[in-house]
PDB file of N, CA and C in Angstrom:
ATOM      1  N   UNK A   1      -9.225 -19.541   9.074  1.00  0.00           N
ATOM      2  CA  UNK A   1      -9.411 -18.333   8.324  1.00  0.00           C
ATOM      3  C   UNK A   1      -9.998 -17.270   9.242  1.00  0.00           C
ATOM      4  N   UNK A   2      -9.323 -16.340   9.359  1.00  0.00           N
ATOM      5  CA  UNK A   2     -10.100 -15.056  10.365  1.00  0.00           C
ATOM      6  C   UNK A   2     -11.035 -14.207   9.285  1.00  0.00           C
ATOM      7  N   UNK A   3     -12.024 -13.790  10.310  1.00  0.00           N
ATOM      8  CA  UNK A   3     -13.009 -13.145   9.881  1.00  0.00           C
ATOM      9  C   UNK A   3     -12.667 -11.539  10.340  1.00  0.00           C
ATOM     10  N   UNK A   4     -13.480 -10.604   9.582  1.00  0.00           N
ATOM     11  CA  UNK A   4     -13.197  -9.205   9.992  1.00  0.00           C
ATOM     12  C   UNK A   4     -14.419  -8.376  10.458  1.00  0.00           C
ATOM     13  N   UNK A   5     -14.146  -7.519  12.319  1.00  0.00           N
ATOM     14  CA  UNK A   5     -15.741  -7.193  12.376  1.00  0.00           C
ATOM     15  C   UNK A   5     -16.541  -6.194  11.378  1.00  0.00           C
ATOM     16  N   UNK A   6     -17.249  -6.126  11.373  1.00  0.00           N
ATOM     17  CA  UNK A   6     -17.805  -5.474  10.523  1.00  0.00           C
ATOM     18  C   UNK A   6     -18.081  -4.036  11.411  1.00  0.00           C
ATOM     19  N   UNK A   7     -18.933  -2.943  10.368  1.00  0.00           N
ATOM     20  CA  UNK A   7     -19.000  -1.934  10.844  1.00  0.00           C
ATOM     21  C   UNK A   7     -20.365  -1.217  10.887  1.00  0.00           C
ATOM     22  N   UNK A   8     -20.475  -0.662  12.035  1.00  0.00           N
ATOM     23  CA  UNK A   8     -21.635  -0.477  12.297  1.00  0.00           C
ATOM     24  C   UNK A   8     -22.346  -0.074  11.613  1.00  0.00           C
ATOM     25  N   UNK A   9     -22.302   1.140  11.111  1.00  0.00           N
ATOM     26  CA  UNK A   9     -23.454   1.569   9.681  1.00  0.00           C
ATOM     27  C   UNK A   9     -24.501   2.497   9.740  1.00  0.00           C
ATOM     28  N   UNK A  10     -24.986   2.519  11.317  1.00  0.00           N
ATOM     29  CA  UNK A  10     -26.130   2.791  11.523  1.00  0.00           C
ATOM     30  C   UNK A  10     -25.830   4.657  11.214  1.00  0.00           C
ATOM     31  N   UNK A  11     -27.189   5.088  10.739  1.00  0.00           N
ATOM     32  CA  UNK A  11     -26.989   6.544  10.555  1.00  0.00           C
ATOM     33  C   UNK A  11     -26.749   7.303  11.569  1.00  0.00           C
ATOM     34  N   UNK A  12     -25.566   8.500  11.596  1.00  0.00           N
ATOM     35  CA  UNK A  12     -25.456   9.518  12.682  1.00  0.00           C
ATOM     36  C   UNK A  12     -25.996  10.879  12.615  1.00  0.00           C
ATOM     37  N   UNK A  13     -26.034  11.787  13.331  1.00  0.00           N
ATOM     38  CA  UNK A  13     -26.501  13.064  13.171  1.00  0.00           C
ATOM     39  C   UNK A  13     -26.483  14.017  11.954  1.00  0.00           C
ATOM     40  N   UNK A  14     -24.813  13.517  11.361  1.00  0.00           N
ATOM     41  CA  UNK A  14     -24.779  13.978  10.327  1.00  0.00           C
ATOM     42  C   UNK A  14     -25.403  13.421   9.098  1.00  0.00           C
ATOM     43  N   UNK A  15     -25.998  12.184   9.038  1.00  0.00           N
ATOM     44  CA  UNK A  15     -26.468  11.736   7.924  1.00  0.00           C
ATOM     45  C   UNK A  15     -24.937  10.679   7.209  1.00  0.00           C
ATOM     46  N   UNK A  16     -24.176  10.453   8.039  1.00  0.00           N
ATOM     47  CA  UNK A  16     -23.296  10.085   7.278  1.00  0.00           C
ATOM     48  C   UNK A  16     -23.221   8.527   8.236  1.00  0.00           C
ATOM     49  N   UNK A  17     -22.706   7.553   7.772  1.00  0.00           N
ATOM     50  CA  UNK A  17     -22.516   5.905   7.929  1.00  0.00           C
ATOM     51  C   UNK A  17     -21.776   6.217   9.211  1.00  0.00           C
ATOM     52  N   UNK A  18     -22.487   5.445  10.472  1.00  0.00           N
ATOM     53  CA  UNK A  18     -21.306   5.153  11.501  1.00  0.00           C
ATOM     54  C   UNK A  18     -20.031   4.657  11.493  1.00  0.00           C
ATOM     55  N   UNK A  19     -18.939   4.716  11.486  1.00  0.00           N
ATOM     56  CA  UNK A  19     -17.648   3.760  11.207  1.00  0.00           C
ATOM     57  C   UNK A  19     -16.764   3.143  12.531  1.00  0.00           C
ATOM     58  N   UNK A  20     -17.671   3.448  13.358  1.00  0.00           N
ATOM     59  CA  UNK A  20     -17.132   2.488  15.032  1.00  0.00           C
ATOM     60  C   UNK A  20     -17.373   0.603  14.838  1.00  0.00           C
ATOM     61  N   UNK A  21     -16.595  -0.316  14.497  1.00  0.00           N
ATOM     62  CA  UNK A  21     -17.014  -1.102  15.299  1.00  0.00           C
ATOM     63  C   UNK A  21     -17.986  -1.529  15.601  1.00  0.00           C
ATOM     64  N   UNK A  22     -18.693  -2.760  14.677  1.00  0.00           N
ATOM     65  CA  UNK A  22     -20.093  -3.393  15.635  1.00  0.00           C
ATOM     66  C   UNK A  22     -19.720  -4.250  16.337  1.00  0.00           C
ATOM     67  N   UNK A  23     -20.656  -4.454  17.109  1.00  0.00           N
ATOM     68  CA  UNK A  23     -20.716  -5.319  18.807  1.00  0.00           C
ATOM     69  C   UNK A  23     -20.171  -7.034  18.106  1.00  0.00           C
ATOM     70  N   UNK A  24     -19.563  -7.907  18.761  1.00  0.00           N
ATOM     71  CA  UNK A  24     -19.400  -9.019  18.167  1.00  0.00           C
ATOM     72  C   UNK A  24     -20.761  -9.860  18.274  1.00  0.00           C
ATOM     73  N   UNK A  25     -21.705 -10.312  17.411  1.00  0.00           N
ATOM     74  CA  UNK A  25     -22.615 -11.107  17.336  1.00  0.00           C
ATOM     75  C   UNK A  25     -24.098 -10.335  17.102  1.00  0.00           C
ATOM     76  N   UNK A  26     -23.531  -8.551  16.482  1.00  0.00           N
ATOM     77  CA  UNK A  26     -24.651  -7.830  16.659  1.00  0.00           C
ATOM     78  C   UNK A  26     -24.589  -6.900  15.069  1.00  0.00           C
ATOM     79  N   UNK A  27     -25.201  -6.256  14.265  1.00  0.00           N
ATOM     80  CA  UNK A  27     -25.009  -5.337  13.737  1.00  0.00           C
ATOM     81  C   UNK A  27     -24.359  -4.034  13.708  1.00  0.00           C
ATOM     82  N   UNK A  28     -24.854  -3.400  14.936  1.00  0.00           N
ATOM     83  CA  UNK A  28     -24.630  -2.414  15.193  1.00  0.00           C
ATOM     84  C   UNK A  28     -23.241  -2.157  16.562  1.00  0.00           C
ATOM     85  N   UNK A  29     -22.598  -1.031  16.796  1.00  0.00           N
ATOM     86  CA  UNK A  29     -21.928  -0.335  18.186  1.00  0.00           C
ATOM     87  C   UNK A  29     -22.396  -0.516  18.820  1.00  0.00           C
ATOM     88  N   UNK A  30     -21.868   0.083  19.954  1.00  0.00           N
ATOM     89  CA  UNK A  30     -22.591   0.029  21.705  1.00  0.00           C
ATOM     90  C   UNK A  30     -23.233   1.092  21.926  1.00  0.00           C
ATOM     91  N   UNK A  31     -22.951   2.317  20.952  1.00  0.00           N
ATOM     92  CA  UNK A  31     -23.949   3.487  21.013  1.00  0.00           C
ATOM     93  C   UNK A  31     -25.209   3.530  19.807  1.00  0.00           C
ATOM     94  N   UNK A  32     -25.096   2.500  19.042  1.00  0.00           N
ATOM     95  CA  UNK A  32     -26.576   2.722  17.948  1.00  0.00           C
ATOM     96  C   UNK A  32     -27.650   1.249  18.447  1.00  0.00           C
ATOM     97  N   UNK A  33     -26.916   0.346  19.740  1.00  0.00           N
ATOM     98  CA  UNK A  33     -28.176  -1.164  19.280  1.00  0.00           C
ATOM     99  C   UNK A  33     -28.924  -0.928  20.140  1.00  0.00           C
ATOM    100  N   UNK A  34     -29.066   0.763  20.806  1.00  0.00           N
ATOM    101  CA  UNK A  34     -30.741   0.916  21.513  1.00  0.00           C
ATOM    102  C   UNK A  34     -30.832   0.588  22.601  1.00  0.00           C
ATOM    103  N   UNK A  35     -31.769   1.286  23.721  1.00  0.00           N
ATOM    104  CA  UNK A  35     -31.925   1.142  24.971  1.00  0.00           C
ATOM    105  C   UNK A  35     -32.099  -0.412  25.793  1.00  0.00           C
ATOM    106  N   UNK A  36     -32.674  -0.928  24.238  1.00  0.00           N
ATOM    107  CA  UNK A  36     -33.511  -2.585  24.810  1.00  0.00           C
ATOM    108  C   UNK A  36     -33.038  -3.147  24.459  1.00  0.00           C
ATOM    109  N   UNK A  37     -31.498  -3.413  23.731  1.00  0.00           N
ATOM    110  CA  UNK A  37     -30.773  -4.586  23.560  1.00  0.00           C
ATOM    111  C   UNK A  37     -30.424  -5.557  25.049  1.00  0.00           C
ATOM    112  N   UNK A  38     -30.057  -6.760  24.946  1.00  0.00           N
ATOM    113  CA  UNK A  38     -29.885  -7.081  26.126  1.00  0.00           C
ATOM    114  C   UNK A  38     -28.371  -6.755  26.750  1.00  0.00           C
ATOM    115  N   UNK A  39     -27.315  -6.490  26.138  1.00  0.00           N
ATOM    116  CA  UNK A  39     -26.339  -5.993  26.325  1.00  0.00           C
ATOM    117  C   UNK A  39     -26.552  -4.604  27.068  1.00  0.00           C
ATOM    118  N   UNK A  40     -27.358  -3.786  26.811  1.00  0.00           N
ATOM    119  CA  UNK A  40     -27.479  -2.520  26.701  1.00  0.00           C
ATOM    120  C   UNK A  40     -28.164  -2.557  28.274  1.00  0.00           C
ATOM    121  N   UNK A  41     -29.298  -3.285  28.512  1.00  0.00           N
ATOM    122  CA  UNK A  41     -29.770  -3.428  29.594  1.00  0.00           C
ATOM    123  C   UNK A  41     -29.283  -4.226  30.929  1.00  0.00           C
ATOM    124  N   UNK A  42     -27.724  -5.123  30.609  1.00  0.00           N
ATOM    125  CA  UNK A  42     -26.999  -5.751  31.414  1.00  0.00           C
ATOM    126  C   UNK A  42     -26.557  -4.806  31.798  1.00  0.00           C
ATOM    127  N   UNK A  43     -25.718  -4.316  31.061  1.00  0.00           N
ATOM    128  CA  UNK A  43     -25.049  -2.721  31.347  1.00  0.00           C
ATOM    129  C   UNK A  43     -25.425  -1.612  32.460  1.00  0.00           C
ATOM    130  N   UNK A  44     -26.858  -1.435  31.938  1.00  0.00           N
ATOM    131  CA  UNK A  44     -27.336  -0.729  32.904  1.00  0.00           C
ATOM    132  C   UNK A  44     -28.004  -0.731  34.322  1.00  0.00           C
ATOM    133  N   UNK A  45     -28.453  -2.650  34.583  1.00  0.00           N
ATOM    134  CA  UNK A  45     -28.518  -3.328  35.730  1.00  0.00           C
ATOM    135  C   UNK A  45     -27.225  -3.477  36.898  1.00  0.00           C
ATOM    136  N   UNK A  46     -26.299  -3.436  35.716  1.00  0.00           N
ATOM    137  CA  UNK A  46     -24.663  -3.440  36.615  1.00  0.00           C
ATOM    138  C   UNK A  46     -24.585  -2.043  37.337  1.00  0.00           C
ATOM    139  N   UNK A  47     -24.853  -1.179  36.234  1.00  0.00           N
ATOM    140  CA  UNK A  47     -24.097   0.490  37.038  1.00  0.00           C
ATOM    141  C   UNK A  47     -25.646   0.572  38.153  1.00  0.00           C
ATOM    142  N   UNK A  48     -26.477   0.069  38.152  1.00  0.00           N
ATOM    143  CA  UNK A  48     -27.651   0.155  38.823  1.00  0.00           C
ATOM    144  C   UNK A  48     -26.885  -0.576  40.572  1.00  0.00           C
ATOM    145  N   UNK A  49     -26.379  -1.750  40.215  1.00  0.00           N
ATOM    146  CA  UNK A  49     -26.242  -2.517  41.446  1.00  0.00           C
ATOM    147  C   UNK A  49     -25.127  -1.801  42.269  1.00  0.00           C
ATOM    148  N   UNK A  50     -24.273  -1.514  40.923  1.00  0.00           N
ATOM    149  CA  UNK A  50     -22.749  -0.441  41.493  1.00  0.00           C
ATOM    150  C   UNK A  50     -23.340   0.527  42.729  1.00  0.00           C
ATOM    151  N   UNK A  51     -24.451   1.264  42.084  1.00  0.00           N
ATOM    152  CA  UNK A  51     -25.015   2.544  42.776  1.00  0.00           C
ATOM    153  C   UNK A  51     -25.084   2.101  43.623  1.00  0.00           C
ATOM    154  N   UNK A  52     -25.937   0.876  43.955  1.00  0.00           N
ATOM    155  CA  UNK A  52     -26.857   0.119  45.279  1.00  0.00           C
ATOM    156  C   UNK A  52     -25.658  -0.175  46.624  1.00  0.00           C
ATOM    157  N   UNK A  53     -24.719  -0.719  45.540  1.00  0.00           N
ATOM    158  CA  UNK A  53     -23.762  -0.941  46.632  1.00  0.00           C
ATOM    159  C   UNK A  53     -22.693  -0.133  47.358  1.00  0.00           C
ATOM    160  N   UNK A  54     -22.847   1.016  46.187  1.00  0.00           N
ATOM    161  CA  UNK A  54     -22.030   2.339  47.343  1.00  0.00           C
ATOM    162  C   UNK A  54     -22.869   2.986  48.216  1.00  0.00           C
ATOM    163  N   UNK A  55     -24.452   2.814  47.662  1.00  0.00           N
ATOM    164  CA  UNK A  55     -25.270   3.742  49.075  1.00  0.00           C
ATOM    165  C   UNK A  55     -24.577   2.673  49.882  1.00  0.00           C
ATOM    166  N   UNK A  56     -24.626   1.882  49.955  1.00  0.00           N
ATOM    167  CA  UNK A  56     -25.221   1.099  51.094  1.00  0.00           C
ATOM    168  C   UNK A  56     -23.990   0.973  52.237  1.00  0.00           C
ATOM    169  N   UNK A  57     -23.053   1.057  51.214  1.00  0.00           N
ATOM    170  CA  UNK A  57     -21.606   1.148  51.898  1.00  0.00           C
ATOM    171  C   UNK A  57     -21.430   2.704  52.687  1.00  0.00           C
ATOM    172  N   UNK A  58     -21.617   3.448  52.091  1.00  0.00           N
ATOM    173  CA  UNK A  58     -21.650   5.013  52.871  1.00  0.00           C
ATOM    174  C   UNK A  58     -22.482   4.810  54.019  1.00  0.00           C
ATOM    175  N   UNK A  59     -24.009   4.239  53.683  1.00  0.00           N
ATOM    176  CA  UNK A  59     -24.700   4.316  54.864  1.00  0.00           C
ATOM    177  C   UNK A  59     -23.701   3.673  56.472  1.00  0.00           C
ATOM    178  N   UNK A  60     -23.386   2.753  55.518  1.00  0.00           N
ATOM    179  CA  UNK A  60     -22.644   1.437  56.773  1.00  0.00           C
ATOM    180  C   UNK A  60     -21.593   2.673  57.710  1.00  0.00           C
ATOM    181  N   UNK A  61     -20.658   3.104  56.833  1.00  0.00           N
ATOM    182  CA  UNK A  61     -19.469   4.125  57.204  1.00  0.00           C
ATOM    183  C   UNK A  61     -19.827   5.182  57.923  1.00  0.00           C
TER     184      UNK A  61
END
């Protein structure tokens, strides 16, 4: 039996129900589950290392 994701919900600017898509295993989108989700903070360790590794590559070049 398939299941259906659910939807995010969380309130937007306008006061009106988010209708994006929640995260699979989460309540909320990728733009309402907050700076400190751990998703949210993988995310931002990755584009962190990305950075690390193009200085480092320019420096090399």
């Amino acid at each position: 039996m398939a299941t259906t994701q659910s939807r995010c919900g969380a309130l937007t600017e306008k006061n009106t129900r988010c209708r994006r898509l929640a995260m699979i295993g989460a309540s909320r989108c990728d733009r309402h589950r907050g700076d400190w989700s751990p998703y949210t903070i993988e995310r931002r360790k990755e584009a962190e290392r990305e950075a690390k590794r193009k200085a480092t590559a320019k420096r090399g070049a």
